[in-house]
C-alpha atoms as a PDB file:
ATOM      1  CA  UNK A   1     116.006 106.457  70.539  1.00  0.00           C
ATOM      2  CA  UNK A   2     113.423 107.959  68.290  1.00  0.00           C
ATOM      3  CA  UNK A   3     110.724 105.603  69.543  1.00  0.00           C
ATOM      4  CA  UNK A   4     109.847 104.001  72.866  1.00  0.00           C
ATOM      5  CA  UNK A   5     110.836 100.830  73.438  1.00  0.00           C
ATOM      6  CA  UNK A   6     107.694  97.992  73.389  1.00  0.00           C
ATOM      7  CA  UNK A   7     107.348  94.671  74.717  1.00  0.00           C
ATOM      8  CA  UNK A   8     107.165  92.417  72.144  1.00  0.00           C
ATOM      9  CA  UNK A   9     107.705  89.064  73.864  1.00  0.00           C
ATOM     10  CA  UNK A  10     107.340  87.519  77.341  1.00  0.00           C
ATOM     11  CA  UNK A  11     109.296  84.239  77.922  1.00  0.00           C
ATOM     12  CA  UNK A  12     107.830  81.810  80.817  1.00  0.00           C
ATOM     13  CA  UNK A  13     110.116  79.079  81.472  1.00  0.00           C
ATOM     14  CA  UNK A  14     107.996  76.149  82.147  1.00  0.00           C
ATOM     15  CA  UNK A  15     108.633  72.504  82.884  1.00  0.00           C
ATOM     16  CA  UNK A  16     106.451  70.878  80.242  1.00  0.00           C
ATOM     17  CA  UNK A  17     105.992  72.695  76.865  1.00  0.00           C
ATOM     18  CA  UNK A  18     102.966  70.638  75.767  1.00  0.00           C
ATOM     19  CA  UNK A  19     101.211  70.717  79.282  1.00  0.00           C
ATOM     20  CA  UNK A  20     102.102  74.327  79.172  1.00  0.00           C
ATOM     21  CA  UNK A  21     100.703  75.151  75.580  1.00  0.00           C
ATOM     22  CA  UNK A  22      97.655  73.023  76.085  1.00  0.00           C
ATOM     23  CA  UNK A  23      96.949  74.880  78.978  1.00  0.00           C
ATOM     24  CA  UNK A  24      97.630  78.394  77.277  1.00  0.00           C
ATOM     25  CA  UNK A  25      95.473  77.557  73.703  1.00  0.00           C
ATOM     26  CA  UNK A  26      93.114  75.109  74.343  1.00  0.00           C
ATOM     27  CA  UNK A  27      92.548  76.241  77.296  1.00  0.00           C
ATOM     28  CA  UNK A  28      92.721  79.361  77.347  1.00  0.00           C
ATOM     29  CA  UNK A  29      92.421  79.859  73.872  1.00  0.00           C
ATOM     30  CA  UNK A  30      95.602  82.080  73.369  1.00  0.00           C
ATOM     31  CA  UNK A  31      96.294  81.528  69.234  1.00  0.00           C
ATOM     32  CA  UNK A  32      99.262  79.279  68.395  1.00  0.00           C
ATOM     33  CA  UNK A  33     101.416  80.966  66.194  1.00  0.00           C
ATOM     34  CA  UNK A  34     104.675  78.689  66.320  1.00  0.00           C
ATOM     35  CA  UNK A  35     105.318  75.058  68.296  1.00  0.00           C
ATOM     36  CA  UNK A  36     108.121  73.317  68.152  1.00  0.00           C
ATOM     37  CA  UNK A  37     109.063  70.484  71.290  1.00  0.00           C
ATOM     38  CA  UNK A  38     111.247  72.904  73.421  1.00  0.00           C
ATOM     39  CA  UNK A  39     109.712  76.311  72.688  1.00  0.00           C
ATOM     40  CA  UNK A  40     105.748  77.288  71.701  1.00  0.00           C
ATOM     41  CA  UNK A  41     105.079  80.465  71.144  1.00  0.00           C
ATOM     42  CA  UNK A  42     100.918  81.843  71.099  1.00  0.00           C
ATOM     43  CA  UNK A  43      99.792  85.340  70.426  1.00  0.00           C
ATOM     44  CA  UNK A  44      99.166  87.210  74.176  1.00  0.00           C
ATOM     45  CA  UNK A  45      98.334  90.648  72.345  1.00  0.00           C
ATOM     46  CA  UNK A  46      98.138  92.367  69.037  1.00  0.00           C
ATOM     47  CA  UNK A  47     102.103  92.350  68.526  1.00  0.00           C
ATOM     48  CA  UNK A  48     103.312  90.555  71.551  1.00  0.00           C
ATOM     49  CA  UNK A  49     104.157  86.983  71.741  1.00  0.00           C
ATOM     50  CA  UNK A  50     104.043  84.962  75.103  1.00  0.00           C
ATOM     51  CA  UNK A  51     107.237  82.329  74.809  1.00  0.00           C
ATOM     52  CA  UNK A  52     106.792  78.990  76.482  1.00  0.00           C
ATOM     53  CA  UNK A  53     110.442  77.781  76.607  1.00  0.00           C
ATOM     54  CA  UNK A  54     111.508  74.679  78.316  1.00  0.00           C
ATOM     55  CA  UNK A  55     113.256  76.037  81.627  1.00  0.00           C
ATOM     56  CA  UNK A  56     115.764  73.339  81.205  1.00  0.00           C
ATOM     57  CA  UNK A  57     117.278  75.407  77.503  1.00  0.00           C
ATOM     58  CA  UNK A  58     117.088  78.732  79.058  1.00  0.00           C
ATOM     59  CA  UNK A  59     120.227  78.772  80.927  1.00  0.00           C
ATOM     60  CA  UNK A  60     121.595  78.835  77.186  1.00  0.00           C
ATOM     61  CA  UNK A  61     120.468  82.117  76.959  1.00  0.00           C
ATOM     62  CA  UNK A  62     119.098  83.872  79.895  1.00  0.00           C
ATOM     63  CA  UNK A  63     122.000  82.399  82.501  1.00  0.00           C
ATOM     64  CA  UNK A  64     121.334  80.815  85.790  1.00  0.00           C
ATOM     65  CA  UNK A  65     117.350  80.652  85.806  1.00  0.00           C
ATOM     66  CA  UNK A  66     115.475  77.800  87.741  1.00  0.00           C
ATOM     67  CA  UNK A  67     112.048  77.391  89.632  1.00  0.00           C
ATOM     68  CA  UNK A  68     111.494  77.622  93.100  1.00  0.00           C
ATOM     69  CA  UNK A  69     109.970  76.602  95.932  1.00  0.00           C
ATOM     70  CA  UNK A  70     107.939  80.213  95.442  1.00  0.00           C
ATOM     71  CA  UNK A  71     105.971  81.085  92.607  1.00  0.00           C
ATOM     72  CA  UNK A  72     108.140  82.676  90.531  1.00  0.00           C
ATOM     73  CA  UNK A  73     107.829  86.588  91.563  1.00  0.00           C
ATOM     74  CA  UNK A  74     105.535  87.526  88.116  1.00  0.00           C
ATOM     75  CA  UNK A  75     102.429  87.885  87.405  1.00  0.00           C
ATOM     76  CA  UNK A  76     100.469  88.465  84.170  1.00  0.00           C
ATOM     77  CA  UNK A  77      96.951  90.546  83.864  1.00  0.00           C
ATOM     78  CA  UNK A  78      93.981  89.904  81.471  1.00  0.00           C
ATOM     79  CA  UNK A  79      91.599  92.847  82.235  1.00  0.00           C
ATOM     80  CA  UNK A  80      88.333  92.168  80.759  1.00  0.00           C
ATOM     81  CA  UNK A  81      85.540  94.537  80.187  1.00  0.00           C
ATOM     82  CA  UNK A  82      82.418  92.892  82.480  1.00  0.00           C
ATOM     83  CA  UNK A  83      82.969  91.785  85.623  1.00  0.00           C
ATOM     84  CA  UNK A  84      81.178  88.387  84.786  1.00  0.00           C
ATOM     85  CA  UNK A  85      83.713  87.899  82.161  1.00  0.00           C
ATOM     86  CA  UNK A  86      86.583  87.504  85.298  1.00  0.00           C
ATOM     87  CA  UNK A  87      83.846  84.312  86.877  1.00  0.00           C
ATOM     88  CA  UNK A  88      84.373  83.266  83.173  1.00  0.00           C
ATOM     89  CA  UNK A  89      88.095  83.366  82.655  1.00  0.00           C
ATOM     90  CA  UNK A  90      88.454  82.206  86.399  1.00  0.00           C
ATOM     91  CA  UNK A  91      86.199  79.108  85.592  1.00  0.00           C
ATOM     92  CA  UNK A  92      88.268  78.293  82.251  1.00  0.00           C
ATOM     93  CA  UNK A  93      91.284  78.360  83.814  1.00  0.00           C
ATOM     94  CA  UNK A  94      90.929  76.294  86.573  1.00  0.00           C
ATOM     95  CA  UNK A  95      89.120  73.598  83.684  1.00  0.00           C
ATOM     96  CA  UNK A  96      92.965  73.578  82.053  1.00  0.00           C
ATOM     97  CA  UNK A  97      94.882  73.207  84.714  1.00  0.00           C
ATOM     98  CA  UNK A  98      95.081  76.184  87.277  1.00  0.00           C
ATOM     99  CA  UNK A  99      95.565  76.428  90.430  1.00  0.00           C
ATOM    100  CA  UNK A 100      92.727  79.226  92.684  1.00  0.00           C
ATOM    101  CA  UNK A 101      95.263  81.610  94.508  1.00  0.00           C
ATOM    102  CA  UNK A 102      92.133  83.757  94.598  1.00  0.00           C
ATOM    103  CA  UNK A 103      88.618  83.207  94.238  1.00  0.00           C
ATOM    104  CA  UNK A 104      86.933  86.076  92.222  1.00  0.00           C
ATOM    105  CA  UNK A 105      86.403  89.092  94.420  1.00  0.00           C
ATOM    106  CA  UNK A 106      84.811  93.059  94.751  1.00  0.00           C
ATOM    107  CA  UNK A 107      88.269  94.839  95.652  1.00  0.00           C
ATOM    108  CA  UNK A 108      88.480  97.813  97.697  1.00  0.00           C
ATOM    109  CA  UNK A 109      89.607  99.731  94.607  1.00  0.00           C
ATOM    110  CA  UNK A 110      86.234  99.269  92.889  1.00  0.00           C
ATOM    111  CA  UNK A 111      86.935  96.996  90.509  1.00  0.00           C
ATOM    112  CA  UNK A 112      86.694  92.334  90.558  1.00  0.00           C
ATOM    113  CA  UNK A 113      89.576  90.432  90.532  1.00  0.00           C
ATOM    114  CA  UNK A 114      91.190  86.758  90.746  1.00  0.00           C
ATOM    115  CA  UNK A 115      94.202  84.961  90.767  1.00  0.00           C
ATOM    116  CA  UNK A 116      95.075  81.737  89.092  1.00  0.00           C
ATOM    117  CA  UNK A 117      98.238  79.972  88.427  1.00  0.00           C
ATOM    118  CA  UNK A 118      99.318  78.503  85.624  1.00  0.00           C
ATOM    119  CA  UNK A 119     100.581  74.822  85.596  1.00  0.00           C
ATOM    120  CA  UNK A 120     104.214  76.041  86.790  1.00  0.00           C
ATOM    121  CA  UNK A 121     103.123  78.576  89.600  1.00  0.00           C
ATOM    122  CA  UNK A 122     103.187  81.846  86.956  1.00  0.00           C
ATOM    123  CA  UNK A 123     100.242  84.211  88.229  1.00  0.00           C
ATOM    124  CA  UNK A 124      97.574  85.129  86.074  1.00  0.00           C
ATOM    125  CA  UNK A 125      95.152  88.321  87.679  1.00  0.00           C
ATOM    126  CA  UNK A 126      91.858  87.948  85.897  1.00  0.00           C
ATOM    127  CA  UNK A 127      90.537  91.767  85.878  1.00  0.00           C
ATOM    128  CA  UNK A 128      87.821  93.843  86.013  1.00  0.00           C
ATOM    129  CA  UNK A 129      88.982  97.307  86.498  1.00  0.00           C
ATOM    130  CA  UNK A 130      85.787  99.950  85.670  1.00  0.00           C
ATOM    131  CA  UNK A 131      88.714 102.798  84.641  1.00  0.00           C
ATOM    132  CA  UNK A 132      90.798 100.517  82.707  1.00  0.00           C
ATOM    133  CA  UNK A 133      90.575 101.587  79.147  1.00  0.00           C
ATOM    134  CA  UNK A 134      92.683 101.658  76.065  1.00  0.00           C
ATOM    135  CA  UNK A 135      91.888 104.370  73.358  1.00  0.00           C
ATOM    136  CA  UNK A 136      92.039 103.777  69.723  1.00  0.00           C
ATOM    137  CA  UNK A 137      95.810 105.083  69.535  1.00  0.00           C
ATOM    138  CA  UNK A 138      96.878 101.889  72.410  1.00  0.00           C
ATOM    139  CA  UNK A 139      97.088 104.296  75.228  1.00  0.00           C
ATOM    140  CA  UNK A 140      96.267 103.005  78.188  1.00  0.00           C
ATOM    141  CA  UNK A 141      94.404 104.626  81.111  1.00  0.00           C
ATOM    142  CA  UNK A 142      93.837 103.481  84.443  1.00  0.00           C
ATOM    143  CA  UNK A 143      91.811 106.901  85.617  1.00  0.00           C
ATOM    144  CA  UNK A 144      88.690 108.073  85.443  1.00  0.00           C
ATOM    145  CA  UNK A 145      87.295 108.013  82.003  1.00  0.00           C
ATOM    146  CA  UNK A 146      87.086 111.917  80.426  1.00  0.00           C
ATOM    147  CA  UNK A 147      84.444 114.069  81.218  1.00  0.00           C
END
């Protein structure tokens, strides 16, 4: 390979594509970028598409795949750049549909988090993280910042 590989999609099988994508863009506000009745896909980063695919096609596909009586063992991360901003997200999500697995809280690694799930159990960890940071190139850093 001459290049990396990226992620360019994430696939959620959910049990209701329109709850699901009302809860991801009007919700959320996540842009719509294709919906049709048993797939929607939004935009969940500059070049990566979150899939919301009726669970009941994917075995098509994907094989043997089915919900739980667990959350399914996932979870997606929105880091933000103000810790108010995680009261914010935590606030809008619960208004379309989450469920609180955790209330936002000062972590022992410095940084605010929460945890919400979506309308079929998927975790969302709403972020503040004071060395997150992504320089102009995409790289990501999780450190200190530079001196």
């Amino acid at each position: 390979m001459t290049k990396p590989p990226e992620i360019t999609a994430i696939t959620l099988g959910v049990r209701d594509v329109e709850r699901s994508r009302a809860f991801y863009v009007d919700g959320l506000g996540f842009r719509s970028v294709l919906h049709l009745p048993e797939i929607t896909f939004v935009q969940g980063a500059p070049g990566v598409l979150l899939a919301l695919w009726d669970v009941a096609q994917m075995p098509s596909e994907y094989g043997d795949v089915a919900h739980g009586s667990s959350a399914p063992p996932v979870s997606l991360g929105h880091n933000v750049t103000e810790v108010g901003q995680v009261e914010a997200l935590y606030a809008a999500a619960l208004a379309a549909g989450a469920t609180s697995v955790s209330a936002p809280t000062e972590r022992e690694w410095g940084g605010v988090s929460a945890c919400v799930a979506d309308p079929d159990g998927f975790r969302w960890d709403l972020v503040h993280n004071p060395n997150f940071r992504v320089d102009a190139d995409g790289t990501v850093h999780l450190g200190e910042a530079p001196a």
